[in-house]
PDB file of N, CA and C in Angstrom:
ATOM      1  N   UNK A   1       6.840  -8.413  11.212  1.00  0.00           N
ATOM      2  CA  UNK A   1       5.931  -7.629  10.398  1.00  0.00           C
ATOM      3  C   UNK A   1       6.054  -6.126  10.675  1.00  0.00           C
ATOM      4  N   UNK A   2       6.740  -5.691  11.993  1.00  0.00           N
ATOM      5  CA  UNK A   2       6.697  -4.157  12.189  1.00  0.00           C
ATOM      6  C   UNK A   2       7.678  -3.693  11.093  1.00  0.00           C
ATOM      7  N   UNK A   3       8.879  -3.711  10.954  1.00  0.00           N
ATOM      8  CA  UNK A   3       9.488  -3.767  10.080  1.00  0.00           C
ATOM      9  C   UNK A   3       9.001  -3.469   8.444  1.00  0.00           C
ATOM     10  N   UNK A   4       8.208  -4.415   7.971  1.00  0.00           N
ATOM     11  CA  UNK A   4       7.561  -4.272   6.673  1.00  0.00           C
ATOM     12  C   UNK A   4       6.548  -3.361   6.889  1.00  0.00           C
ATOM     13  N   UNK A   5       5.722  -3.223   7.523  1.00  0.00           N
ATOM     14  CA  UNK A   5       5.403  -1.876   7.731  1.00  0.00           C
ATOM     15  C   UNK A   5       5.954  -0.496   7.828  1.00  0.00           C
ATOM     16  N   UNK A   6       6.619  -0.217   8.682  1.00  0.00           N
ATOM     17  CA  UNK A   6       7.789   0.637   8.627  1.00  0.00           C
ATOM     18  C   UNK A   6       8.246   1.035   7.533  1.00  0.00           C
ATOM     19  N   UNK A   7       8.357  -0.066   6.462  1.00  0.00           N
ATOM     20  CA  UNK A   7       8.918  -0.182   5.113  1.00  0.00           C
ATOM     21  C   UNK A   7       7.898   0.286   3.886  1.00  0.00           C
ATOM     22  N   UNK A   8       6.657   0.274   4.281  1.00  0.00           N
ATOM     23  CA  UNK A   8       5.198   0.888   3.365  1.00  0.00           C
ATOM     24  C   UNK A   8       4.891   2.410   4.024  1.00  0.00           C
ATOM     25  N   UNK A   9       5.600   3.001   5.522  1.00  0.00           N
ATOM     26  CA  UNK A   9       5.366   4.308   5.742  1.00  0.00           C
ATOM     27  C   UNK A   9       6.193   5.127   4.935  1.00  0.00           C
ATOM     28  N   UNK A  10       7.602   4.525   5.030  1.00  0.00           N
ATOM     29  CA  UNK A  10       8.818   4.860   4.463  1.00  0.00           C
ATOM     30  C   UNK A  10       8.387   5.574   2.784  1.00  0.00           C
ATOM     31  N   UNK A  11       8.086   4.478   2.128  1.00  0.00           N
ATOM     32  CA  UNK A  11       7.647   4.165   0.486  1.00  0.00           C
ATOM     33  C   UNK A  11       6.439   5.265   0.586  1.00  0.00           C
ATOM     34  N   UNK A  12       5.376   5.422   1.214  1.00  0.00           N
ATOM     35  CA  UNK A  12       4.690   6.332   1.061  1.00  0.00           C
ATOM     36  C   UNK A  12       4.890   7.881   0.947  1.00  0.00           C
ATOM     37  N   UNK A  13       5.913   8.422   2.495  1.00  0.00           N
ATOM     38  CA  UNK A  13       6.358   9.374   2.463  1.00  0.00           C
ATOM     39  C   UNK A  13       6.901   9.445   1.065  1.00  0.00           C
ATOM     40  N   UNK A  14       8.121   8.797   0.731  1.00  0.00           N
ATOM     41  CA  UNK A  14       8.748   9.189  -0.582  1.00  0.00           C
ATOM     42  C   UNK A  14       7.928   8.977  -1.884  1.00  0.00           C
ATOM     43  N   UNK A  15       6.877   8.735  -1.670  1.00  0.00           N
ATOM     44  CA  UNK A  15       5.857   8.656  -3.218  1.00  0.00           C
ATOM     45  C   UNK A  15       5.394   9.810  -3.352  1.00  0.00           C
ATOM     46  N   UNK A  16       4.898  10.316  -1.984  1.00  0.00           N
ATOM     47  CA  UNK A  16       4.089  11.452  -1.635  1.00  0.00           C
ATOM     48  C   UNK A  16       5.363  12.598  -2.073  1.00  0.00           C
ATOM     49  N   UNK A  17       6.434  12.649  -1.894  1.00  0.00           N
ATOM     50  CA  UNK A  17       7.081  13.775  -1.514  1.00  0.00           C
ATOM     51  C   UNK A  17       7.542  14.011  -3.236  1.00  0.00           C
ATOM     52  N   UNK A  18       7.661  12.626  -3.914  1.00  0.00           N
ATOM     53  CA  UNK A  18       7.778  12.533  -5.220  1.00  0.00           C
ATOM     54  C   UNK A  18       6.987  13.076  -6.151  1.00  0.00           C
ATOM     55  N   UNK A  19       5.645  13.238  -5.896  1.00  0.00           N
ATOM     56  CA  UNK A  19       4.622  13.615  -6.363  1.00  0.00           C
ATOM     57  C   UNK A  19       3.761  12.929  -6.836  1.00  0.00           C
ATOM     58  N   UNK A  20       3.882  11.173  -7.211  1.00  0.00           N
ATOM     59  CA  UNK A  20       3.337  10.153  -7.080  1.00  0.00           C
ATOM     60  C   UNK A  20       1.658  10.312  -7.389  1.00  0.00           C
ATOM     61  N   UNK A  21       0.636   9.976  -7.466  1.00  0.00           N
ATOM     62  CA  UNK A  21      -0.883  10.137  -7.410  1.00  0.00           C
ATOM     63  C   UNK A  21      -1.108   8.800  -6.717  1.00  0.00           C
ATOM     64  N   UNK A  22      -0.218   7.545  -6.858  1.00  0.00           N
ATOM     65  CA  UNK A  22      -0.552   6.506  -6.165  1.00  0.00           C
ATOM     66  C   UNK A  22       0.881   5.440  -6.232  1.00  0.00           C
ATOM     67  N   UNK A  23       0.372   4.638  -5.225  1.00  0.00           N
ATOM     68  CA  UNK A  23       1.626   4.013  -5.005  1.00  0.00           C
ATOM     69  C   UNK A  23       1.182   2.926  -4.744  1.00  0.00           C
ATOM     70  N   UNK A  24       2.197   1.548  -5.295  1.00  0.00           N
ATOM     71  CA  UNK A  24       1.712   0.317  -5.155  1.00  0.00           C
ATOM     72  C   UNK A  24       2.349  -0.350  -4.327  1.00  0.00           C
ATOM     73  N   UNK A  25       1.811  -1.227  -3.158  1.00  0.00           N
ATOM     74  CA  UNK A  25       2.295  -2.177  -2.007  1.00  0.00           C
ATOM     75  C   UNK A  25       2.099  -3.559  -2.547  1.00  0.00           C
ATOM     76  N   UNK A  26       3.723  -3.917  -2.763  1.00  0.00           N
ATOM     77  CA  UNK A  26       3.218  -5.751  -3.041  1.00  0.00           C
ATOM     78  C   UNK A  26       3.954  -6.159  -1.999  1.00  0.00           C
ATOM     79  N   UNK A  27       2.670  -6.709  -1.257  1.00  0.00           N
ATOM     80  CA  UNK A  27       3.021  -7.515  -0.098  1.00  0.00           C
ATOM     81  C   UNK A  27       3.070  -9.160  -0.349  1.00  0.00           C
ATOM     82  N   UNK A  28       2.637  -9.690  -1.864  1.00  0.00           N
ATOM     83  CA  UNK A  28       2.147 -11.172  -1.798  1.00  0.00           C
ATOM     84  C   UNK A  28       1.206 -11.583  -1.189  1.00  0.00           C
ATOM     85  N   UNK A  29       1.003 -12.582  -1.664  1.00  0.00           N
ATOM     86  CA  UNK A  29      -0.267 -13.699  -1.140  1.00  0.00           C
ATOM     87  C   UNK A  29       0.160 -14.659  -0.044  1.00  0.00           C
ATOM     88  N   UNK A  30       0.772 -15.314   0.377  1.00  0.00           N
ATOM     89  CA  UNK A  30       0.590 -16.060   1.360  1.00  0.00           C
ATOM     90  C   UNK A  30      -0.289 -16.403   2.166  1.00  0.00           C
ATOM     91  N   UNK A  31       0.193 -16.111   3.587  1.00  0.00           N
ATOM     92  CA  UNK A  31      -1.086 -16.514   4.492  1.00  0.00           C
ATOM     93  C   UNK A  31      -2.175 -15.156   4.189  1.00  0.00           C
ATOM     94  N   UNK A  32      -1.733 -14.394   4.247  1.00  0.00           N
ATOM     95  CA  UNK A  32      -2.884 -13.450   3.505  1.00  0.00           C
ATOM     96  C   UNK A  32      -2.998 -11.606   5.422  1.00  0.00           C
ATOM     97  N   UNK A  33      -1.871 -12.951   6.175  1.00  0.00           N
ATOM     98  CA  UNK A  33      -1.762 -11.741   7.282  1.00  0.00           C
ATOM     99  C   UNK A  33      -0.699 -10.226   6.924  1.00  0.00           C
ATOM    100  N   UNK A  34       0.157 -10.192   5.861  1.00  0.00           N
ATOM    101  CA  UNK A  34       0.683  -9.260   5.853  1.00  0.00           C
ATOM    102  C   UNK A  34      -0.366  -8.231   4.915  1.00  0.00           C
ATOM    103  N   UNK A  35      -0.953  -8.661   4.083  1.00  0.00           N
ATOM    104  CA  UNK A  35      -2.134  -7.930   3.134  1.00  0.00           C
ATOM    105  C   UNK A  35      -3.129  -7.297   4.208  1.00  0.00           C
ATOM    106  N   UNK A  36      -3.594  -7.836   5.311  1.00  0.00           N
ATOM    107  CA  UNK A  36      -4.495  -7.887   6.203  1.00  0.00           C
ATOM    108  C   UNK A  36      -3.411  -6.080   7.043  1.00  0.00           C
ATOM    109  N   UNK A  37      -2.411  -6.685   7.377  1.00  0.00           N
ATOM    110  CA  UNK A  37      -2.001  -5.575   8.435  1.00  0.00           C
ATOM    111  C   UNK A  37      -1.483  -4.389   7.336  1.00  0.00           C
ATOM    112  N   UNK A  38      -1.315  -4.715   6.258  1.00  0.00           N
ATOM    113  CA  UNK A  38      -1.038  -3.468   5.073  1.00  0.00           C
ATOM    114  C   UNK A  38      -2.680  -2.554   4.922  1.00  0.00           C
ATOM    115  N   UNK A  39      -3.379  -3.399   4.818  1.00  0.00           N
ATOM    116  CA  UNK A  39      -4.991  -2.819   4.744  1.00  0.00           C
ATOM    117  C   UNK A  39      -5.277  -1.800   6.046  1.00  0.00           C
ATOM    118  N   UNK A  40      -4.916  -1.852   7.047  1.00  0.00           N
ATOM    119  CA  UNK A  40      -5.175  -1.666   8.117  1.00  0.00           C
ATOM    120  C   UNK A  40      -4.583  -0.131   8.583  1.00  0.00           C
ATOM    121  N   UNK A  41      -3.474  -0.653   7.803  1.00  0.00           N
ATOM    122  CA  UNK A  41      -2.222   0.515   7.939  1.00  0.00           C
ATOM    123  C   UNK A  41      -3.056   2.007   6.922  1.00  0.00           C
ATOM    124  N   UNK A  42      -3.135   1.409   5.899  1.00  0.00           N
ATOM    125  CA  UNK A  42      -3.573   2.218   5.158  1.00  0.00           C
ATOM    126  C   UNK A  42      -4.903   3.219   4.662  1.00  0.00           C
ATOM    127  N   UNK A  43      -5.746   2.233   5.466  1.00  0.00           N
ATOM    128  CA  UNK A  43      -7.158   2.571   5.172  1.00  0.00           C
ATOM    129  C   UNK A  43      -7.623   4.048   6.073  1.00  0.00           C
ATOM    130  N   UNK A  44      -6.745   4.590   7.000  1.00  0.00           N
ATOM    131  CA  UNK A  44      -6.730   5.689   7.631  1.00  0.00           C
ATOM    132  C   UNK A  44      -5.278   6.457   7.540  1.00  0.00           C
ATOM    133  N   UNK A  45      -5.080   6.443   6.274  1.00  0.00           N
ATOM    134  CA  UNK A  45      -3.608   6.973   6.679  1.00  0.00           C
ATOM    135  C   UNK A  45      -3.824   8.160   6.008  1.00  0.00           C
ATOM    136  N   UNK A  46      -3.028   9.499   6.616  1.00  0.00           N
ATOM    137  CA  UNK A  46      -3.466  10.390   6.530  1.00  0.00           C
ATOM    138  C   UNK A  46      -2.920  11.300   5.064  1.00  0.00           C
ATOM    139  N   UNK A  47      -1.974  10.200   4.641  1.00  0.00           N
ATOM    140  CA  UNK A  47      -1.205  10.798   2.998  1.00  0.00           C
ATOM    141  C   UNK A  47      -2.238   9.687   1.735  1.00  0.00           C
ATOM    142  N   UNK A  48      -3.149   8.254   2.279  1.00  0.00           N
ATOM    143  CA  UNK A  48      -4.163   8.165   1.817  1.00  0.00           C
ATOM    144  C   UNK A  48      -5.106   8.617   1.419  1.00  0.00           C
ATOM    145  N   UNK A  49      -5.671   8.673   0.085  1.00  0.00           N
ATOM    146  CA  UNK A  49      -7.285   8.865  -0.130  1.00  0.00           C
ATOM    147  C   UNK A  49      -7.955   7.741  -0.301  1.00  0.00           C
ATOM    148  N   UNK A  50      -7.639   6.549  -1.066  1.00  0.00           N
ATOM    149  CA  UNK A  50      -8.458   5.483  -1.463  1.00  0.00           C
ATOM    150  C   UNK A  50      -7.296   4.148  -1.362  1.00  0.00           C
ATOM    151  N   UNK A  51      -8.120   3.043  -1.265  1.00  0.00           N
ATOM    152  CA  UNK A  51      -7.416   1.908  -1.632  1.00  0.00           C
ATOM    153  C   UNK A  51      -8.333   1.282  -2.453  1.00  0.00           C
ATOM    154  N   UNK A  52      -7.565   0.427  -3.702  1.00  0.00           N
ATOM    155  CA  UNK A  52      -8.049  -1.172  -4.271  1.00  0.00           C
ATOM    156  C   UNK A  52      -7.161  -2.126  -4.057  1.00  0.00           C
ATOM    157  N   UNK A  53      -7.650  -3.227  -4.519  1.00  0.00           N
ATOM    158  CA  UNK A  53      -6.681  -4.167  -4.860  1.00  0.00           C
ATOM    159  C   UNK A  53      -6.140  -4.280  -6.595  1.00  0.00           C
ATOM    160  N   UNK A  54      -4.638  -4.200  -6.454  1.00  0.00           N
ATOM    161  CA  UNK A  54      -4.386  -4.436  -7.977  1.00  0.00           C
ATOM    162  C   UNK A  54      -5.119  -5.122  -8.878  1.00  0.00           C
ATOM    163  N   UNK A  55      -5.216  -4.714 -10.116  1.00  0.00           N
ATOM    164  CA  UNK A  55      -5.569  -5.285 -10.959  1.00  0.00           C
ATOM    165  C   UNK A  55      -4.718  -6.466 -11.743  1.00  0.00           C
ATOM    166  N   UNK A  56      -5.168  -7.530 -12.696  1.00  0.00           N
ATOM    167  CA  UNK A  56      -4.807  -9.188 -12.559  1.00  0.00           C
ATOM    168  C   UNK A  56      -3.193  -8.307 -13.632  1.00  0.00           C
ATOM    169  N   UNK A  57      -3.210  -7.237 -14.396  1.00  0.00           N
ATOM    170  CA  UNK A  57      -2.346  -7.142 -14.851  1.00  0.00           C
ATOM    171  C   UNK A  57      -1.036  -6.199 -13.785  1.00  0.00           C
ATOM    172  N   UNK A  58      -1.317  -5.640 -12.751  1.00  0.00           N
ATOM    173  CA  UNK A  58      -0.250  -5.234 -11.653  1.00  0.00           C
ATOM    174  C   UNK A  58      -0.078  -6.171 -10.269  1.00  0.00           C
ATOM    175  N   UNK A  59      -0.692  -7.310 -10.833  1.00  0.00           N
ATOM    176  CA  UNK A  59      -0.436  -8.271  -9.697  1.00  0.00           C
ATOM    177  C   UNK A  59      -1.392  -8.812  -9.024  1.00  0.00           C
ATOM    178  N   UNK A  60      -3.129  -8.465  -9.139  1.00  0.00           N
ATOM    179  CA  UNK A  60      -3.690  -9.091  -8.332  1.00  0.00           C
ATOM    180  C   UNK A  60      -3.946  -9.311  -7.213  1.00  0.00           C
ATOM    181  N   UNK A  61      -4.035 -10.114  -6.807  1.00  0.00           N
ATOM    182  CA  UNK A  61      -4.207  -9.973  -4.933  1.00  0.00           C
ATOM    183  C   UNK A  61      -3.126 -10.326  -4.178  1.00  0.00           C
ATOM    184  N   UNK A  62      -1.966  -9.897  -5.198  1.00  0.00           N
ATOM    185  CA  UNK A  62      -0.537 -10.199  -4.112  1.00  0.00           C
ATOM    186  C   UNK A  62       0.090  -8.163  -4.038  1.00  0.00           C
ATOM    187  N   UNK A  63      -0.920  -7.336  -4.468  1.00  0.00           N
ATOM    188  CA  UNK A  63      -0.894  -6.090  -4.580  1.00  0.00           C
ATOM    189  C   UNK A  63      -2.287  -5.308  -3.784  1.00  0.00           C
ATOM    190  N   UNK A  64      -1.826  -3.969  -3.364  1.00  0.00           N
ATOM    191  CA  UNK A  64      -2.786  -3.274  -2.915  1.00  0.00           C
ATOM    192  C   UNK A  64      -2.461  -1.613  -3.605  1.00  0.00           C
ATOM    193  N   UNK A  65      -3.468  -0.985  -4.034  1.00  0.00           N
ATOM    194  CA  UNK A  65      -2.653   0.087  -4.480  1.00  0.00           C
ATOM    195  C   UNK A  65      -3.473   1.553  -3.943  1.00  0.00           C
ATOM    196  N   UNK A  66      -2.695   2.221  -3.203  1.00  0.00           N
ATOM    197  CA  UNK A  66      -3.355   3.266  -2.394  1.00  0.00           C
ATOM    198  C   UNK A  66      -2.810   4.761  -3.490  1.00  0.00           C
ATOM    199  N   UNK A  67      -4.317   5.006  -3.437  1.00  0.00           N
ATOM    200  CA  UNK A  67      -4.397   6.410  -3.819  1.00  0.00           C
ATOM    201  C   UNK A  67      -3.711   7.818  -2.925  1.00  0.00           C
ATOM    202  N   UNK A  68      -2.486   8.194  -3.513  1.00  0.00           N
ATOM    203  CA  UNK A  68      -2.581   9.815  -2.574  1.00  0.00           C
ATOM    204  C   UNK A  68      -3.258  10.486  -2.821  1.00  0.00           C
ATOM    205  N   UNK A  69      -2.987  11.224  -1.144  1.00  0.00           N
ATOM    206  CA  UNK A  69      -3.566  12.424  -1.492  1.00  0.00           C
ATOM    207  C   UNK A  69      -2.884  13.705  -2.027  1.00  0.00           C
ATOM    208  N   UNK A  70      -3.197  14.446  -3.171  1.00  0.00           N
ATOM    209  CA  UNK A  70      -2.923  15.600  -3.399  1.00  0.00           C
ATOM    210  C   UNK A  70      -2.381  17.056  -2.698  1.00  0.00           C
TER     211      UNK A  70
END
């Protein structure tokens, strides 16, 4: 799992640097632990402003989609 993380800092920087307003993490549904350590990651991250969970048409709860910041 460090790895896939690694892999959502990565994707952020380059959303952010893109100019992006938000960026979407599909981690899937499964056991529901990689959604769990994506939440975690994100909910204080400092190129964060907000998180939801996708909506049923960007995927639902196999998506999380974090707001940048400006």
């Amino acid at each position: 799992m460090p790895e896939a993380l690694e892999e959502v800092e990565r994707f952020l920087d380059r959303a952010t640097l893109s100019g992006f307003s938000s960026a979407m993490i599909i981690h899937g549904i499964g056991t529901g632990a990689l959604k769990m350590a994506v939440t975690e990651l994100l909910k204080d991250h400092p190129l964060v402003s907000a998180l939801r969970p996708g909506k049923p048409e960007e995927g639902g709860p196999g998506v999380t989609v974090a707001e940048l910041k400006t």
